[in-house]
C-alpha atoms as a PDB file:
ATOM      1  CA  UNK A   1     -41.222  15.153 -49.140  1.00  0.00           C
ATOM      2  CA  UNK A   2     -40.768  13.504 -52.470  1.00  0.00           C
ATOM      3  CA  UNK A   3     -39.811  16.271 -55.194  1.00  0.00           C
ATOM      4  CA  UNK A   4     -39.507  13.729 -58.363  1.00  0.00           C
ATOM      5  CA  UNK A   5     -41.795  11.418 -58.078  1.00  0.00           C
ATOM      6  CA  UNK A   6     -40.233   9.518 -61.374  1.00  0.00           C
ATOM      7  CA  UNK A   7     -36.351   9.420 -59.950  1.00  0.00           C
ATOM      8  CA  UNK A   8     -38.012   8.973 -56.025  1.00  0.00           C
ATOM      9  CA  UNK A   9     -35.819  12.265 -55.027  1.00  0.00           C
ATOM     10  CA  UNK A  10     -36.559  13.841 -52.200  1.00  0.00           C
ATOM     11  CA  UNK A  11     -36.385  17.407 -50.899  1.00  0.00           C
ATOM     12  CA  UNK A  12     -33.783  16.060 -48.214  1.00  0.00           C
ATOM     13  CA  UNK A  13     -31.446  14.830 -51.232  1.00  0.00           C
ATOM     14  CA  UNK A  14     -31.346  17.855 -52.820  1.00  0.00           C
ATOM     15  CA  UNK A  15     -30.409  19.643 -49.567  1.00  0.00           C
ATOM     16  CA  UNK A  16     -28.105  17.019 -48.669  1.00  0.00           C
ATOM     17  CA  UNK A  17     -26.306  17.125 -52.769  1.00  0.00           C
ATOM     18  CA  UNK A  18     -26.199  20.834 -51.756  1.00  0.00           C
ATOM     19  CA  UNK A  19     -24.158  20.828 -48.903  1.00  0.00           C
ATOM     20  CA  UNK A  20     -21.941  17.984 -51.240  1.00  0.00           C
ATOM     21  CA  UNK A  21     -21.186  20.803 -53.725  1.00  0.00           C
ATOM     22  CA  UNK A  22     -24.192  20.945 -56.229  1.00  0.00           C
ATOM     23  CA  UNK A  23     -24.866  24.452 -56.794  1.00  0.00           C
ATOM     24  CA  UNK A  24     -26.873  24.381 -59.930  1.00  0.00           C
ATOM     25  CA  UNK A  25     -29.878  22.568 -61.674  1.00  0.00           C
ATOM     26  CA  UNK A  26     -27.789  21.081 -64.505  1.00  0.00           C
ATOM     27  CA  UNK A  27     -25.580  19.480 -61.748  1.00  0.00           C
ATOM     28  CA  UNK A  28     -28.847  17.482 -60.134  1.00  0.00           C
ATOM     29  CA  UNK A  29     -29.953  16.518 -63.197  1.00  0.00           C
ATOM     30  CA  UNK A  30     -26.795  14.939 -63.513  1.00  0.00           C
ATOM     31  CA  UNK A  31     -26.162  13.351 -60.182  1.00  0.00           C
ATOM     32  CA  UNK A  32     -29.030  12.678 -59.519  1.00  0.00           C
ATOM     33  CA  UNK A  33     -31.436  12.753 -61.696  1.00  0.00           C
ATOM     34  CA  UNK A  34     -33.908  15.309 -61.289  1.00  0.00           C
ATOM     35  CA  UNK A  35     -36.273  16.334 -63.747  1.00  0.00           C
ATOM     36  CA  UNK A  36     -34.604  14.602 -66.235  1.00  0.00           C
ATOM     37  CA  UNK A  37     -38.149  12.294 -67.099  1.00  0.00           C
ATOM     38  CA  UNK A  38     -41.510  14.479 -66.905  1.00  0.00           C
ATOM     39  CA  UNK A  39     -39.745  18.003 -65.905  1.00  0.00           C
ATOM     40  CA  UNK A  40     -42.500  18.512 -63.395  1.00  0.00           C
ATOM     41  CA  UNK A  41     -40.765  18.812 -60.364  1.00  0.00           C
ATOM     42  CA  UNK A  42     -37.913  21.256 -62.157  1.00  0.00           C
ATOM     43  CA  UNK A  43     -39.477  24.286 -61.277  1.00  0.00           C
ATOM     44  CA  UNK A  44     -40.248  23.066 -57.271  1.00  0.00           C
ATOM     45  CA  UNK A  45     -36.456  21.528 -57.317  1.00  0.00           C
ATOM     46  CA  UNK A  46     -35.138  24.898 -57.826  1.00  0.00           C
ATOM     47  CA  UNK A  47     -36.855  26.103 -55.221  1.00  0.00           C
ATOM     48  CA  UNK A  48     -35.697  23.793 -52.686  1.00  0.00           C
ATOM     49  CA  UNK A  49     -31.916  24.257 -54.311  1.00  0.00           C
ATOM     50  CA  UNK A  50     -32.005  28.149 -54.060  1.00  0.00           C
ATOM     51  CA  UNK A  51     -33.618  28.120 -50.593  1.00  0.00           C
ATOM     52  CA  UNK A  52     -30.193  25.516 -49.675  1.00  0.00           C
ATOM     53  CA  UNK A  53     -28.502  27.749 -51.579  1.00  0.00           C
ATOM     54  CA  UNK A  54     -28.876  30.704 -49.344  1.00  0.00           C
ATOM     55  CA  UNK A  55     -28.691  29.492 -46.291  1.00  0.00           C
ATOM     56  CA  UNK A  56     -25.729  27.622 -47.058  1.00  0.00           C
ATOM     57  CA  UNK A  57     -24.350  31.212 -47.949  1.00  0.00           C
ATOM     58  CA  UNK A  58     -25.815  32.785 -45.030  1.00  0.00           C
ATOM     59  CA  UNK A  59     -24.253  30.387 -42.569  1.00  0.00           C
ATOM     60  CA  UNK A  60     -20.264  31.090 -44.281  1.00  0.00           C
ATOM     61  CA  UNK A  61     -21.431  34.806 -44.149  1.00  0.00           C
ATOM     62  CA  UNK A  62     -21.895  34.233 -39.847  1.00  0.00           C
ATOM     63  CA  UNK A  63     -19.160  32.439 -39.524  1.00  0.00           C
ATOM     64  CA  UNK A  64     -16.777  35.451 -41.841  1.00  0.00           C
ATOM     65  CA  UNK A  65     -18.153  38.030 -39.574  1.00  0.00           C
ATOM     66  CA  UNK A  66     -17.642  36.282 -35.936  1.00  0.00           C
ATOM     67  CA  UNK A  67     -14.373  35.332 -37.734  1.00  0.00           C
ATOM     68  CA  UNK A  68     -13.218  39.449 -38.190  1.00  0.00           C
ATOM     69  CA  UNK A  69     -14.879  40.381 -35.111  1.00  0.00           C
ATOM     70  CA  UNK A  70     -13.006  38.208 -33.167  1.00  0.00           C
ATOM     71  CA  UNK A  71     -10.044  39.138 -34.993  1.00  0.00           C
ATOM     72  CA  UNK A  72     -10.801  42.517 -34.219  1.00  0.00           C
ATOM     73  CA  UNK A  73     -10.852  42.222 -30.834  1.00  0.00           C
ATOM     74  CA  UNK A  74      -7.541  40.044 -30.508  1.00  0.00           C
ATOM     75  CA  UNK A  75      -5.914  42.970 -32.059  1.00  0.00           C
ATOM     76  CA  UNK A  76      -7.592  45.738 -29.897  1.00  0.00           C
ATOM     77  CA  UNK A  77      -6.353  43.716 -26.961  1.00  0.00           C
END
């Protein structure tokens, strides 16, 4: 779906810039572009950035814990 209709940005780009490295709003605007002419996708951007955001997190979190478990079990053995 298109986010910024004036830059053509989609929500797939932002998710996609996420998994690049972009962590913040200032950084999209930046690369590429986001809210940087009417401002009226900002607020649905961010959305779609923090939702990215935390599963991004979430998914290093799963892979810590299987990481420790596993340890855990090499040791035990």
């Amino acid at each position: 779906m298109i986010v910024c209709v004036c830059n053509n940005i989609s929500d797939r780009e932002i998710r996609q810039a996420v998994e690049l490295g972009i962590t913040s709003m200032d950084e999209l605007r930046r690369d590429l572009g986001v809210a940087t002419c009417c401002g009226q996708c900002a607020s649905y951007a961010e959305q779609v950035l923090q939702a990215r955001l935390g599963q991004t997190v979430d998914a290093n979190a799963a892979a810590v814990a299987v990481t420790e478990l596993s340890f855990r079990t090499r040791q035990a053995a």
